[in-house]
C-alpha atoms as a PDB file:
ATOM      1  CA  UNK A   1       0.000   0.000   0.000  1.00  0.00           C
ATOM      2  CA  UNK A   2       1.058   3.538  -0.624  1.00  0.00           C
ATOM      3  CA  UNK A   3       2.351   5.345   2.542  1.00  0.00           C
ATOM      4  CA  UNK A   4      -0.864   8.164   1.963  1.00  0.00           C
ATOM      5  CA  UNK A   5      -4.370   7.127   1.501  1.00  0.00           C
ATOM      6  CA  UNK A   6      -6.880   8.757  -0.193  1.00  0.00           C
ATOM      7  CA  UNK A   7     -10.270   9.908   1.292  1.00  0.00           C
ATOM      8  CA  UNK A   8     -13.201  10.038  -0.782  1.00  0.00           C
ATOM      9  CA  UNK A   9     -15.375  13.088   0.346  1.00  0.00           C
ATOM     10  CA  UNK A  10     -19.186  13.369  -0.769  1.00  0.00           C
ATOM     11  CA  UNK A  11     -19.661  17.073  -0.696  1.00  0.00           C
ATOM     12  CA  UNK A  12     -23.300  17.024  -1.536  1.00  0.00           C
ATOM     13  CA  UNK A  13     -24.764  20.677  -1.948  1.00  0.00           C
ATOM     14  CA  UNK A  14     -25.542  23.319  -5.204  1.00  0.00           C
ATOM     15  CA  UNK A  15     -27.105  25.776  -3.705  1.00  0.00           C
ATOM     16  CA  UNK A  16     -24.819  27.934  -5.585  1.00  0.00           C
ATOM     17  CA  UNK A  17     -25.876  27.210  -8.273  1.00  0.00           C
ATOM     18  CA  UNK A  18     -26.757  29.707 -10.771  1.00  0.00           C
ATOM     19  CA  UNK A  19     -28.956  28.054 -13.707  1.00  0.00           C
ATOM     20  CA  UNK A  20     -30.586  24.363 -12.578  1.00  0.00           C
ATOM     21  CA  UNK A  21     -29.917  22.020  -9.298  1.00  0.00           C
ATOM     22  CA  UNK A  22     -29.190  18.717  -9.574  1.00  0.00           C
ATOM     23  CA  UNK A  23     -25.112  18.156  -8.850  1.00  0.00           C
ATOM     24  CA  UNK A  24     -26.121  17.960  -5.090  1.00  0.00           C
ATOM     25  CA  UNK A  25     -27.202  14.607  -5.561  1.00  0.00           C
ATOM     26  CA  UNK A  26     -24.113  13.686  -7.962  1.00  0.00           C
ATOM     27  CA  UNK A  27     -21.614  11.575  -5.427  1.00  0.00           C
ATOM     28  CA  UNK A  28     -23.756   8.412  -4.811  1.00  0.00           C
ATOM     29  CA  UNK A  29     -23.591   8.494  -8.835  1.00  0.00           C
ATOM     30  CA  UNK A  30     -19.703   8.439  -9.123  1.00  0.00           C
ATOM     31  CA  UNK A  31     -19.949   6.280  -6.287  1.00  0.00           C
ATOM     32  CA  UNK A  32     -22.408   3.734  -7.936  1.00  0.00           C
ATOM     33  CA  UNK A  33     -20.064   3.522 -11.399  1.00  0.00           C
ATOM     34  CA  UNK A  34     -16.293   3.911  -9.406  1.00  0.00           C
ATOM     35  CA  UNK A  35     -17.073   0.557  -7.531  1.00  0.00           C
ATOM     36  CA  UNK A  36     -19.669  -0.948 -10.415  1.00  0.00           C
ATOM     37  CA  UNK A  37     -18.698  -4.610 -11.635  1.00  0.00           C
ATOM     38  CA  UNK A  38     -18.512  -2.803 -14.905  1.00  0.00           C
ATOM     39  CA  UNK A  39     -15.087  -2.448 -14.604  1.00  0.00           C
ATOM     40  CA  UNK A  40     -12.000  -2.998 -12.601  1.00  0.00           C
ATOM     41  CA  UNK A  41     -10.561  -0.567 -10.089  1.00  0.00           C
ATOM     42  CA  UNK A  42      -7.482  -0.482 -11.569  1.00  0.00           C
ATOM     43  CA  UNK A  43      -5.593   2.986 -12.995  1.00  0.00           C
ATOM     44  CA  UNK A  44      -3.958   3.425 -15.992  1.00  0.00           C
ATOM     45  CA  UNK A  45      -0.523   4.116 -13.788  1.00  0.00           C
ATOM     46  CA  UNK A  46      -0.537   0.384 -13.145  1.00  0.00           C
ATOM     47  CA  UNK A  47      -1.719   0.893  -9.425  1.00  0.00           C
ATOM     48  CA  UNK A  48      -4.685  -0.423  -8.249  1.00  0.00           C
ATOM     49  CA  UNK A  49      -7.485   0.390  -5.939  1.00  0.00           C
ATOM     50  CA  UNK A  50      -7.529  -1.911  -2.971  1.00  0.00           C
ATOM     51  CA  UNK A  51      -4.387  -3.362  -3.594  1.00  0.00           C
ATOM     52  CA  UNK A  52      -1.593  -0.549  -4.192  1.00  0.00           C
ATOM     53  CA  UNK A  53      -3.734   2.232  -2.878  1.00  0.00           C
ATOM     54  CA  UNK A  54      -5.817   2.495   0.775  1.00  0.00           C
ATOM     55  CA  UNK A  55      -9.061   4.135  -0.256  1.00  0.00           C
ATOM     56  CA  UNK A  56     -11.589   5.305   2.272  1.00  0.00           C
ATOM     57  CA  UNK A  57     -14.989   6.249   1.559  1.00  0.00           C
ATOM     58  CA  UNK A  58     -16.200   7.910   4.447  1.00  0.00           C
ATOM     59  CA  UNK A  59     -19.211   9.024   2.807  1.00  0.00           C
ATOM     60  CA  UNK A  60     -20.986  12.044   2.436  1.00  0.00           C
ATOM     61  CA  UNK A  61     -20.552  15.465   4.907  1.00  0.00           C
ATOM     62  CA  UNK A  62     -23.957  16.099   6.440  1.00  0.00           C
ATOM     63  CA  UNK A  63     -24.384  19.721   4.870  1.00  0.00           C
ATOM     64  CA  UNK A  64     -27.878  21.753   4.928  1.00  0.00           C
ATOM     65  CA  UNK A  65     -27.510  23.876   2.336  1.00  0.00           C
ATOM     66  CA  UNK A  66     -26.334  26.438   4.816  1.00  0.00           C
ATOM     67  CA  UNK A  67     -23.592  29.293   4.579  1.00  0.00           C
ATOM     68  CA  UNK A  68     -22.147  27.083   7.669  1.00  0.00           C
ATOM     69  CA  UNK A  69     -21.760  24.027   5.637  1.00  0.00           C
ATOM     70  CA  UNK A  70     -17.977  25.982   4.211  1.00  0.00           C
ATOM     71  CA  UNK A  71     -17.045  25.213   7.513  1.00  0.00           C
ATOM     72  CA  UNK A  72     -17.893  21.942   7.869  1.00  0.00           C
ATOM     73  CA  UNK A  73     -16.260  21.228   4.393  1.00  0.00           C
ATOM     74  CA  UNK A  74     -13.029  23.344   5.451  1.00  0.00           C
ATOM     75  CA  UNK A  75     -12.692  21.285   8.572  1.00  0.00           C
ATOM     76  CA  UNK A  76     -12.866  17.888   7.349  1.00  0.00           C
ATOM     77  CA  UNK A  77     -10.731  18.223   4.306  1.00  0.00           C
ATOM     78  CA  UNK A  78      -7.937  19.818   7.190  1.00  0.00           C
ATOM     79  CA  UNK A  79      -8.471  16.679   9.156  1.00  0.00           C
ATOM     80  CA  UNK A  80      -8.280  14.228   6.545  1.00  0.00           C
ATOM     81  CA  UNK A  81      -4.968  16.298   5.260  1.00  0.00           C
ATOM     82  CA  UNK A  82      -3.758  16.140   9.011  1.00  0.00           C
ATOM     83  CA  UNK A  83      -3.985  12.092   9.061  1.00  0.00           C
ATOM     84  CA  UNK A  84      -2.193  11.541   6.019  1.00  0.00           C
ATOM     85  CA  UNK A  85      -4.875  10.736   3.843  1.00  0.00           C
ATOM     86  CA  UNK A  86      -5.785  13.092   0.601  1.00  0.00           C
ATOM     87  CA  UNK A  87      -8.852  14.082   0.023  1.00  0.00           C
ATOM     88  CA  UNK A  88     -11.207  13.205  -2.984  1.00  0.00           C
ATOM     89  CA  UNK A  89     -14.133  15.371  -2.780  1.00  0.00           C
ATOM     90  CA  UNK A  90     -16.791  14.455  -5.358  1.00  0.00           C
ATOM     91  CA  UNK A  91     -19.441  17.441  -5.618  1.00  0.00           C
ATOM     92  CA  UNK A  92     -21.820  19.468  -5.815  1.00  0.00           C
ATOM     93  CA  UNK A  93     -21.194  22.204  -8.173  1.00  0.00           C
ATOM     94  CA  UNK A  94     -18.516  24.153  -8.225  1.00  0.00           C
ATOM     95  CA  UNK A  95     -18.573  26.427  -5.354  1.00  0.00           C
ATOM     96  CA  UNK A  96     -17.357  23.998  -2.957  1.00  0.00           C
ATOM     97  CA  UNK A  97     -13.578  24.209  -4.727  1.00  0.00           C
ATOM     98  CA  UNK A  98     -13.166  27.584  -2.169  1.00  0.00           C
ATOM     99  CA  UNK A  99     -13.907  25.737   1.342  1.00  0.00           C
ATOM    100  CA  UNK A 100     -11.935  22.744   0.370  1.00  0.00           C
ATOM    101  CA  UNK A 101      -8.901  25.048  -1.038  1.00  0.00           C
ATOM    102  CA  UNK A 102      -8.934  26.926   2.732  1.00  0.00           C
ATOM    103  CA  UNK A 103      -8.977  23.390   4.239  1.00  0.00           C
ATOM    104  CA  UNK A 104      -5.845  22.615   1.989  1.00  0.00           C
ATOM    105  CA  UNK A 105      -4.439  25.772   2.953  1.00  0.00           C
ATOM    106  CA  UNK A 106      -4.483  25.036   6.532  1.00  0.00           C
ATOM    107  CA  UNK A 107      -2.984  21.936   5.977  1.00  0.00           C
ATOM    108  CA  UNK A 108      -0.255  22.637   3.812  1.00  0.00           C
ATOM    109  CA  UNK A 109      -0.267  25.681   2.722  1.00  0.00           C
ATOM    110  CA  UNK A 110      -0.791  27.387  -1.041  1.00  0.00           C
ATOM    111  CA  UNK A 111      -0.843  25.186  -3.806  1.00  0.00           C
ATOM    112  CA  UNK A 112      -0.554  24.845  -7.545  1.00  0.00           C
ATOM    113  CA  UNK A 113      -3.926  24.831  -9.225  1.00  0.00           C
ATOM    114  CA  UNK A 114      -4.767  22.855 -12.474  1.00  0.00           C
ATOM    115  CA  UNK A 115      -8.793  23.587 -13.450  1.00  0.00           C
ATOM    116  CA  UNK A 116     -10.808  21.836 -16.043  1.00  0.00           C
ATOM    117  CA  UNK A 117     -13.484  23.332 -16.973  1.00  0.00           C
ATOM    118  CA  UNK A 118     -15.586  25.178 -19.748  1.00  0.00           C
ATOM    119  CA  UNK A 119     -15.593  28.352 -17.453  1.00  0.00           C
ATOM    120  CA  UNK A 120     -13.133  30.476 -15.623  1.00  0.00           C
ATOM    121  CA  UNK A 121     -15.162  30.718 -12.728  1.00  0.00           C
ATOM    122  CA  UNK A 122     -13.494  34.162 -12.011  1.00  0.00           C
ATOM    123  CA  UNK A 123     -16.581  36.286 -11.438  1.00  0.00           C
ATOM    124  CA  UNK A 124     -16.079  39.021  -8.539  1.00  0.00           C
ATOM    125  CA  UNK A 125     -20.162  38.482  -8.389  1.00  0.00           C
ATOM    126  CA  UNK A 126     -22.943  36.555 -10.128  1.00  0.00           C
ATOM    127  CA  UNK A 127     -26.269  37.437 -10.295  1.00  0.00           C
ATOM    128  CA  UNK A 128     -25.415  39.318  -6.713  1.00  0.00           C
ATOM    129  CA  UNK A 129     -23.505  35.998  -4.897  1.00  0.00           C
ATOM    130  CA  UNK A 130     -20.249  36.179  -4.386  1.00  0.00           C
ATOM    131  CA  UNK A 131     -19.978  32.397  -3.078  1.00  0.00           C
ATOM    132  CA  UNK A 132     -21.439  31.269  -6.702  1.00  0.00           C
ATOM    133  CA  UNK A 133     -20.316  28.507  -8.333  1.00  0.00           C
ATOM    134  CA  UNK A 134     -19.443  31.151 -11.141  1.00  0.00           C
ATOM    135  CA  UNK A 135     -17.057  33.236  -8.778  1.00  0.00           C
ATOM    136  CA  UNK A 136     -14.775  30.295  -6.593  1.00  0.00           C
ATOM    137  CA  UNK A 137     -11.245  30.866  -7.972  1.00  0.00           C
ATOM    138  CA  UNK A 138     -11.561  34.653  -8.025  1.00  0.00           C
ATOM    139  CA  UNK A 139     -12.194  33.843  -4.228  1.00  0.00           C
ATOM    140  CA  UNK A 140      -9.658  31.128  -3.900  1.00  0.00           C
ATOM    141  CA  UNK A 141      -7.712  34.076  -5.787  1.00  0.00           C
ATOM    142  CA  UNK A 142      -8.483  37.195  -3.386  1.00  0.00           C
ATOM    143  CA  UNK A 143      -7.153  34.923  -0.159  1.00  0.00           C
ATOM    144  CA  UNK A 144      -3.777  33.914  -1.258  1.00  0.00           C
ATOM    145  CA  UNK A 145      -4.665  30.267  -1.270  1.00  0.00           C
ATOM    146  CA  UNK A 146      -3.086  29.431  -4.815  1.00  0.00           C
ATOM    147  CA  UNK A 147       0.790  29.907  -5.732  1.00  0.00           C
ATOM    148  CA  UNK A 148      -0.450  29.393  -9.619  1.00  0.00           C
ATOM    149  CA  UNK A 149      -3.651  28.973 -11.407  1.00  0.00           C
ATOM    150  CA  UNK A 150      -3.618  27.059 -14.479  1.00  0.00           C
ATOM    151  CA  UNK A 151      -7.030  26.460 -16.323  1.00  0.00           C
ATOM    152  CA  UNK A 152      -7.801  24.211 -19.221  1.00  0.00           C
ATOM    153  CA  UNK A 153     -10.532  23.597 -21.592  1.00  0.00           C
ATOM    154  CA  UNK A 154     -11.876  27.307 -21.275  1.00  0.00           C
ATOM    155  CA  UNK A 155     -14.387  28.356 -23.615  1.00  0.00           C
ATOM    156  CA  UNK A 156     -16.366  31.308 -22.406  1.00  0.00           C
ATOM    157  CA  UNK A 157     -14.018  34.032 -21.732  1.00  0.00           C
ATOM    158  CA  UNK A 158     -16.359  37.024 -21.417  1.00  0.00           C
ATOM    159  CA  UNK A 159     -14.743  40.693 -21.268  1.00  0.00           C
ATOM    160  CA  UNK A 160     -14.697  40.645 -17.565  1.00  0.00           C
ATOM    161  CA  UNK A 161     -13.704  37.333 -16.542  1.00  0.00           C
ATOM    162  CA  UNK A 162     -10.498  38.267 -18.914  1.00  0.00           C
ATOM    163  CA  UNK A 163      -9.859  41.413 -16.796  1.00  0.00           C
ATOM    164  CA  UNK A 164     -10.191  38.900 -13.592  1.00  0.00           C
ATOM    165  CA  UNK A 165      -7.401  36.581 -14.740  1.00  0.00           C
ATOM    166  CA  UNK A 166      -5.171  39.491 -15.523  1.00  0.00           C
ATOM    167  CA  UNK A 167      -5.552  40.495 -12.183  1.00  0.00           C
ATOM    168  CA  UNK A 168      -5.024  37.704 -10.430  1.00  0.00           C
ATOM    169  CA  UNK A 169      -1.999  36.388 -13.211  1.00  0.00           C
ATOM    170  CA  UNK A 170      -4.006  33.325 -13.809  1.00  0.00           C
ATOM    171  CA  UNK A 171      -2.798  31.240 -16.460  1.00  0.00           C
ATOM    172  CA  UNK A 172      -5.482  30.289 -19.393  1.00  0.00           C
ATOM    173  CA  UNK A 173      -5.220  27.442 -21.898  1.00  0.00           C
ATOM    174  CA  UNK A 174      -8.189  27.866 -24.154  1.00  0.00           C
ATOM    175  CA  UNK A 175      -9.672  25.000 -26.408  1.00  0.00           C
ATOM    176  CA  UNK A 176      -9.347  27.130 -29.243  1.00  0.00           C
ATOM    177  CA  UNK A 177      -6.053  26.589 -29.460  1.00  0.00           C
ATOM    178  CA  UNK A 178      -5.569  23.720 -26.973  1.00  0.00           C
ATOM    179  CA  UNK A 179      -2.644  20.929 -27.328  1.00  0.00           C
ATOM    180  CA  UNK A 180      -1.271  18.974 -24.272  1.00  0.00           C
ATOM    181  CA  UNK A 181       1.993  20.354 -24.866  1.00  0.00           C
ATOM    182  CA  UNK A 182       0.979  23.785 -23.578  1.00  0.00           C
ATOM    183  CA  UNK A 183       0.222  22.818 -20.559  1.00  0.00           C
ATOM    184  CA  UNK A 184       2.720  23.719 -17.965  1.00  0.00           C
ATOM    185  CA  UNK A 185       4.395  21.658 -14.971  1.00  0.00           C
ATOM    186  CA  UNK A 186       3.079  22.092 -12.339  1.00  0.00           C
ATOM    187  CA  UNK A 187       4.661  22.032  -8.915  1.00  0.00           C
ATOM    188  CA  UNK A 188       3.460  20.523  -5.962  1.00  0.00           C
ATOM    189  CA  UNK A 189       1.874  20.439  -3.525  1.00  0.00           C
ATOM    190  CA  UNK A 190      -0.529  20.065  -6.346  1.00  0.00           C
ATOM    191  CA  UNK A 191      -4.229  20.546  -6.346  1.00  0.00           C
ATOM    192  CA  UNK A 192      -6.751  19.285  -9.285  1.00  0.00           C
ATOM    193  CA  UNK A 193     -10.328  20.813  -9.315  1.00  0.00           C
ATOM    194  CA  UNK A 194     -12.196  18.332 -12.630  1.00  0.00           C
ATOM    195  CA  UNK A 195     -15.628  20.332 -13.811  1.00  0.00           C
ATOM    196  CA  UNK A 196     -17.276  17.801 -15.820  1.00  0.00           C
ATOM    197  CA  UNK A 197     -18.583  20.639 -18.754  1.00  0.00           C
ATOM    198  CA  UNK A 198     -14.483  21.134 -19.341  1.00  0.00           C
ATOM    199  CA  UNK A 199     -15.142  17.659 -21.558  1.00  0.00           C
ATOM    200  CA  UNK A 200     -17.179  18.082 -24.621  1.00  0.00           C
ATOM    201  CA  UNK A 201     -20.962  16.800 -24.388  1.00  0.00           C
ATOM    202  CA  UNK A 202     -20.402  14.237 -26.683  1.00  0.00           C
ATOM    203  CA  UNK A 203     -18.659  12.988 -23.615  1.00  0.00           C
ATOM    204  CA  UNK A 204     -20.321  14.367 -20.544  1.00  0.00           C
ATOM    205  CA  UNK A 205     -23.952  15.470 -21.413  1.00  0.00           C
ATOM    206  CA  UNK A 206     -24.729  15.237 -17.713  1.00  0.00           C
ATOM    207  CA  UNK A 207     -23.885  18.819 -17.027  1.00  0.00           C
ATOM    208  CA  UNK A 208     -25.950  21.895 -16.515  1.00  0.00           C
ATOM    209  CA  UNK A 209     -23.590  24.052 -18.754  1.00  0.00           C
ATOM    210  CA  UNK A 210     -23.250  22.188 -21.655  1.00  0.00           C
ATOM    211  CA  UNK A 211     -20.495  23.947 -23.755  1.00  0.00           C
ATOM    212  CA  UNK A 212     -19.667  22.166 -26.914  1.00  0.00           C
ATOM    213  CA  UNK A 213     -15.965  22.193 -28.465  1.00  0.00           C
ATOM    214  CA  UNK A 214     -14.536  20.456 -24.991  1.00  0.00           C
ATOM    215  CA  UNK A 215     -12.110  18.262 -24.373  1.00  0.00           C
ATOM    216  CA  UNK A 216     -12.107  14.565 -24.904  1.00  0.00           C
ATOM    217  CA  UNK A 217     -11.751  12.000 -21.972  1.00  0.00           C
ATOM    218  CA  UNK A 218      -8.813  11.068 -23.642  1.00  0.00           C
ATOM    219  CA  UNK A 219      -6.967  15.081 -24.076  1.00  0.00           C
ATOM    220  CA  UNK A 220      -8.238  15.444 -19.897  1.00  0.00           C
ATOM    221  CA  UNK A 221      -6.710  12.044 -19.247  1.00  0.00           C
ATOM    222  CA  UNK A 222      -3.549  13.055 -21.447  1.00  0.00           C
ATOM    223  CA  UNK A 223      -3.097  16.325 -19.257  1.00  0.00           C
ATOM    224  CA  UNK A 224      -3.475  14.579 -15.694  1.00  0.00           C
ATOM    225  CA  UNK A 225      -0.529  12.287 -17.386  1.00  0.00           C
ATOM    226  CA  UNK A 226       1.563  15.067 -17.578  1.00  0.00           C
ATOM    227  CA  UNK A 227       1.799  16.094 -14.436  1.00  0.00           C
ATOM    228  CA  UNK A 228       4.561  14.532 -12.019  1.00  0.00           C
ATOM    229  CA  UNK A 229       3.971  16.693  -8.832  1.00  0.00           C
ATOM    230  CA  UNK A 230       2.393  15.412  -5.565  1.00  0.00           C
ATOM    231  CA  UNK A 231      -1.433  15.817  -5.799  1.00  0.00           C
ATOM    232  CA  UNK A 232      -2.519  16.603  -2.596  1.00  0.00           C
ATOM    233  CA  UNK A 233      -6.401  16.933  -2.763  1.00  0.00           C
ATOM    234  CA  UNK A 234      -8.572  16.889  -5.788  1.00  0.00           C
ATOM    235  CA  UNK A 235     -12.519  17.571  -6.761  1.00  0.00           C
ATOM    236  CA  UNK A 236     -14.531  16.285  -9.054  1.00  0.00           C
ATOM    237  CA  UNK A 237     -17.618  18.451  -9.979  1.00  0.00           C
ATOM    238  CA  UNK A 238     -20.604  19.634 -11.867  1.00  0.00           C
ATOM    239  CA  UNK A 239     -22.236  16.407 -12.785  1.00  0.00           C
ATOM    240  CA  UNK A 240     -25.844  16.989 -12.963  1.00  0.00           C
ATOM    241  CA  UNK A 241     -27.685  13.546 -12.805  1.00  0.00           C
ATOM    242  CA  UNK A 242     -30.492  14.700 -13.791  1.00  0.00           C
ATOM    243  CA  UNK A 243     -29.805  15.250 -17.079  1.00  0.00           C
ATOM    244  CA  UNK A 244     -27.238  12.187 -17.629  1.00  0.00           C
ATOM    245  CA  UNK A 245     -27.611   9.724 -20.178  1.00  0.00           C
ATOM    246  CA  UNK A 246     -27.332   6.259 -19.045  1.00  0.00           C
ATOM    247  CA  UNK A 247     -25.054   7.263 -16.571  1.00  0.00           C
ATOM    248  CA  UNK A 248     -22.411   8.175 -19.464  1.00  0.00           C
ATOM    249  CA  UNK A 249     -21.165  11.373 -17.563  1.00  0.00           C
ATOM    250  CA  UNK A 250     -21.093   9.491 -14.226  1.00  0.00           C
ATOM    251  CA  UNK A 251     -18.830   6.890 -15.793  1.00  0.00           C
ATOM    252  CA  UNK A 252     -16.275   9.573 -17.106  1.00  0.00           C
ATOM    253  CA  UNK A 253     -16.806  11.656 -13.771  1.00  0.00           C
ATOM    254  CA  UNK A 254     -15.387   7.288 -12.075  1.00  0.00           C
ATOM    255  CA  UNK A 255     -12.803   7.346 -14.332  1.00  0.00           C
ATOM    256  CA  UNK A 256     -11.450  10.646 -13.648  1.00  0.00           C
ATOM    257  CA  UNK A 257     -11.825   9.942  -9.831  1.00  0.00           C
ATOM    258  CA  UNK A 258      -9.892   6.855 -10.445  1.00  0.00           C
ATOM    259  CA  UNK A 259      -7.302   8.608 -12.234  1.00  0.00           C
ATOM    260  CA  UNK A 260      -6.729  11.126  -9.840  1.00  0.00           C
ATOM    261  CA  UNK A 261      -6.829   8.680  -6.834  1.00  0.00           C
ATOM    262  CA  UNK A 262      -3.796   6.962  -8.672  1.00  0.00           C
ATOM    263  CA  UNK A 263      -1.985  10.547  -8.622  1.00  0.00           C
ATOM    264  CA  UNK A 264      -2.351  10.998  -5.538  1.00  0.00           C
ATOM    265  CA  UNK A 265      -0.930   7.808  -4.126  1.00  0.00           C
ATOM    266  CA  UNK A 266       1.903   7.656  -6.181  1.00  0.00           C
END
């Protein structure tokens, strides 16, 4: 077994979400197709769940939908940092990446930032909430909680969301002219934060945003590859089950987790 285990964190709430609900529900669904007979629980790095790695699902945090609920979320990825074991949170939408990045803080300090996803999620404000699931890394950004921000798959770069990431020196690979060659080392301690609309629909149609011109499984899988540094913590957001198709997107949404669980106990 690997000398750090891996924690897999239900963070079960959206109610910062700014179009349709639904991703609250999402972690029994990741759950349900990460553990299915389908498959094996082996990762493409050769290790393998249960054998290699010491995986503990300690299920879902009791949250109420509640401004309180950061807290709770803050202090349980710190503890599960504090015992050795790296946390996997599987979300909820978005807006959870800010609690678990000032858990990780406490823990270990800043961190390198890789973040999939269709959207910057650099608003200062949406729609009048500044804890939307629109607005986390500007956040995560504001508090000194990220060394570097590197984001990849973005496809909605609006006029003030570019004016955000110049402030804050965040680092943008668009699709438009995306290759996995531009995509930086990162250092670690390394953080991953997966939102399931970075992939293309014809991948992950169970997403509230869908944004077409994504990534395949294949480019996000080719990116994780790249990266050498310790991941410390990771997320895994955004899947709306609602409006999944035969529980395509939370089958990608298992094998990403399963990827990234390999990362982090290598």
């Amino acid at each position: 077994m690997a000398n750090c285990s891996v924690s897999i964190i239900g963070v079960p709430t959206d109610s910062n979400s700014s179009f349709l609900r639904g991703p609250a529900s999402a972690p029994e669904h990741i759950r349900r197709q990460l553990f299915s007979e389908m498959g094996n629980l082996a990762t493409e790095s050769g290790l393998e769940i249960g054998e290699d790695i010491d995986v503990k699902d300690v299920g879902d945090l009791p949250l109420l939908e509640q401004p309180a609920d950061d807290e709770a979320i803050e202090t349980a990825i710190t503890e599960a940092l504090e015992s050795n074991s790296a946390p996997l949170c599987l979300g909820g939408d978005h807006s959870i990446t800010f609690p678990i990045l000032r858990g990780v803080s406490k823990a270990v300090g800043p961190v390198d930032i890789l973040h999939f996803d269709a959207h910057p999620d650099l608003y200062d404000e949406y729609d009048g909430n500044r804890r939307s699931h629109a607005c986390p890394f500007a956040r995560i950004m504001e508090q000194g909680l990220a060394r570097r921000l590197v984001q990849v798959g973005i496809r909605t770069l609006n006029v003030h969301q570019r004016e955000q990431a110049r402030k804050f020196g965040v680092e943008i690979i668009d699709m438009a002219e995306f290759t996995v060659d531009r995509i930086p080392a990162l250092e670690g301690p390394l953080y991953v934060s997966f939102d399931l609309d970075a992939l293309d629909p014809a991948f992950a149609p169970g997403v509230s945003h869908l944004e077409p011109g994504g990534l395949s499984v294949r480019d996000a899988l080719r990116v994780l590859a790249s990266q050498t540094a310790q991941v410390v913590a990771a997320d895994v957001v955004e899947l709306n089950p609602h409006r999944d198709i035969n529980g395509m997107t939370a089958t990608v949404a298992a094998k990403i987790s399963k990827e990234l669980i390999g990362m982090m106990a290598r």
